[in-house]
Protein backbone atom coordinates (compact mmCIF):
# COMPACT_ATOMS: atom_id res chain seq x y z
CA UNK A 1 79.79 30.46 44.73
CA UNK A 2 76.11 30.25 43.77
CA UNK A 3 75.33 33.41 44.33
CA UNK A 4 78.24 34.74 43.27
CA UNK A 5 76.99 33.20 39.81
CA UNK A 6 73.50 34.15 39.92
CA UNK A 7 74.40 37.69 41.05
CA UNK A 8 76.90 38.15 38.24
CA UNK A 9 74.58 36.21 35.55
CA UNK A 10 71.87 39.09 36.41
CA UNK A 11 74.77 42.00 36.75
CA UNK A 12 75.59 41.15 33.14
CA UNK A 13 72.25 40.82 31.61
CA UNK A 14 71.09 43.69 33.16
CA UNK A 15 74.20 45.69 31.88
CA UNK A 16 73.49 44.10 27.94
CA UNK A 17 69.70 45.12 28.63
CA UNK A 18 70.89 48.70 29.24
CA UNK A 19 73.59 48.68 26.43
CA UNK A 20 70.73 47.47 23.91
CA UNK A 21 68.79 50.01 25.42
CA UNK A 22 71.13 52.71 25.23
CA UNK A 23 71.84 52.17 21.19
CA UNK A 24 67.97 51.95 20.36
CA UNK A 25 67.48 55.12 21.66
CA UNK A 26 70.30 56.80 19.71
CA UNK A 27 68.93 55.04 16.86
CA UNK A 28 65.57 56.47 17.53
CA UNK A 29 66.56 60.14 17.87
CA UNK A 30 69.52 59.51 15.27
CA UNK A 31 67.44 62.00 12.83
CA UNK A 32 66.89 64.52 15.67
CA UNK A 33 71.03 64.32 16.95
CA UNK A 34 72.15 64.65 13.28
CA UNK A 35 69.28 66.12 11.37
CA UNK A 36 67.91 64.91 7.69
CA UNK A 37 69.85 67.74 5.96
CA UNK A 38 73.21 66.13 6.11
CA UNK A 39 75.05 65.43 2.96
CA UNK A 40 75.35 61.75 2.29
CA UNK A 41 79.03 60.50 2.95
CA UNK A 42 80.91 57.73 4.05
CA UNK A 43 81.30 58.92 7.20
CA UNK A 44 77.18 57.61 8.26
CA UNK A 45 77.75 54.42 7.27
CA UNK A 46 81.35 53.92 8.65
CA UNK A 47 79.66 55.59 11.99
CA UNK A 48 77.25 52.44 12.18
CA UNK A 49 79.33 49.89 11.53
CA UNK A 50 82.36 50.96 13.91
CA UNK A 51 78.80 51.47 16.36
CA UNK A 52 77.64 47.85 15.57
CA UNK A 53 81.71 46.48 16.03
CA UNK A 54 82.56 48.08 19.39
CA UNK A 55 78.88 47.68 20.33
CA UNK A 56 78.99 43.40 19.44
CA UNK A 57 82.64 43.55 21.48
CA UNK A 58 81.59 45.08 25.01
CA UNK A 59 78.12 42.96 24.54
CA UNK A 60 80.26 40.07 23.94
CA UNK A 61 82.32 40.73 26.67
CA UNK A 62 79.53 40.79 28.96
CA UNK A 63 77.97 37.35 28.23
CA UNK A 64 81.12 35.64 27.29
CA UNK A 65 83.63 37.21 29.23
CA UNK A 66 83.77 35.94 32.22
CA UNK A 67 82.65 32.43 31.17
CA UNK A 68 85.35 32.08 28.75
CA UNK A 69 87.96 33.08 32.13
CA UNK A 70 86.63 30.73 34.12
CA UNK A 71 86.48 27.27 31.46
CA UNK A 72 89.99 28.63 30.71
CA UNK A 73 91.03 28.40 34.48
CA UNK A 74 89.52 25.00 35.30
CA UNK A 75 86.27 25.56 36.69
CA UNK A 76 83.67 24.48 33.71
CA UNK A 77 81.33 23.91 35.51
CA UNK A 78 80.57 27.54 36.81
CA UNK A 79 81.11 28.61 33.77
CA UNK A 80 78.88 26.65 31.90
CA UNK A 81 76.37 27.62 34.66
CA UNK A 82 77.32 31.54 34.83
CA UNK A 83 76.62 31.49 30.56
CA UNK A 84 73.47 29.68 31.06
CA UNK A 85 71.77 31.66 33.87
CA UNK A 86 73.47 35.19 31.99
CA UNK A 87 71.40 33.68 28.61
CA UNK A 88 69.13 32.55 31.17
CA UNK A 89 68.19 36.79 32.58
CA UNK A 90 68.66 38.32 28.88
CA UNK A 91 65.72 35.96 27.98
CA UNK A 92 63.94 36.74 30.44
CA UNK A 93 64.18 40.77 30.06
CA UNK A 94 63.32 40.09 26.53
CA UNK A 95 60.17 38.54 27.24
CA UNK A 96 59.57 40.97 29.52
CA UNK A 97 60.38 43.72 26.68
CA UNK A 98 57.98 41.87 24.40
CA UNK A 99 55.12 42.05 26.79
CA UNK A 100 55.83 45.34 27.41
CA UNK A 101 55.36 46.40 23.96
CA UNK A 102 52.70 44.20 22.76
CA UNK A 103 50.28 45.53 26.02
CA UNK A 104 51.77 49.32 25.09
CA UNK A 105 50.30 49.01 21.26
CA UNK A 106 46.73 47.25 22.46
């Protein structure tokens, strides 16, 4: 069951990791997708939220999902350790992130 945890935990970070990854890039060639030129209308700023919503539910499936399953059916304790070590990874590829960044700007 151990690994079954750790393997998920990483599974799940990794997937949020890629998620995060795959909005910041549409956020960074959001000019070059849509151009400057556009007429301002509600339709930008409904675009980002509804982006933000759906985006905060399938990132909030990921870490919480399956944690919230198991508590539910009686096993806390893997839970509680599946959350952790998933909090654990995403940590851990944000420090990574970090580092990569502040030794890409030196």
């Amino acid at each position: 069951m151990k690994n079954k945890i750790l393997k998920t935990a990483i599974t799940n970070a990794v997937l949020t990791a890629g998620h995060v990854f795959l909005i910041a890039s549409f956020f960074f060639h959001v000019e070059q997708i849509f151009g400057s030129d556009k007429p301002d209308t509600v339709l930008a700023p409904m675009m980002m939220l509804l982006l933000f919503v759906s985006s905060a539910g399938l990132t909030g499936w990921l870490v919480f999902g399956r944690p919230v399953m198991w508590y539910l059916d009686g096993h806390k304790s893997e839970a509680v350790r599946l959350l952790g070590q998933t909090l654990g990874w995403l940590f851990t590829i944000t420090f990574l992130v970090f580092l990569a960044f502040y030794f890409s700007t030196r």
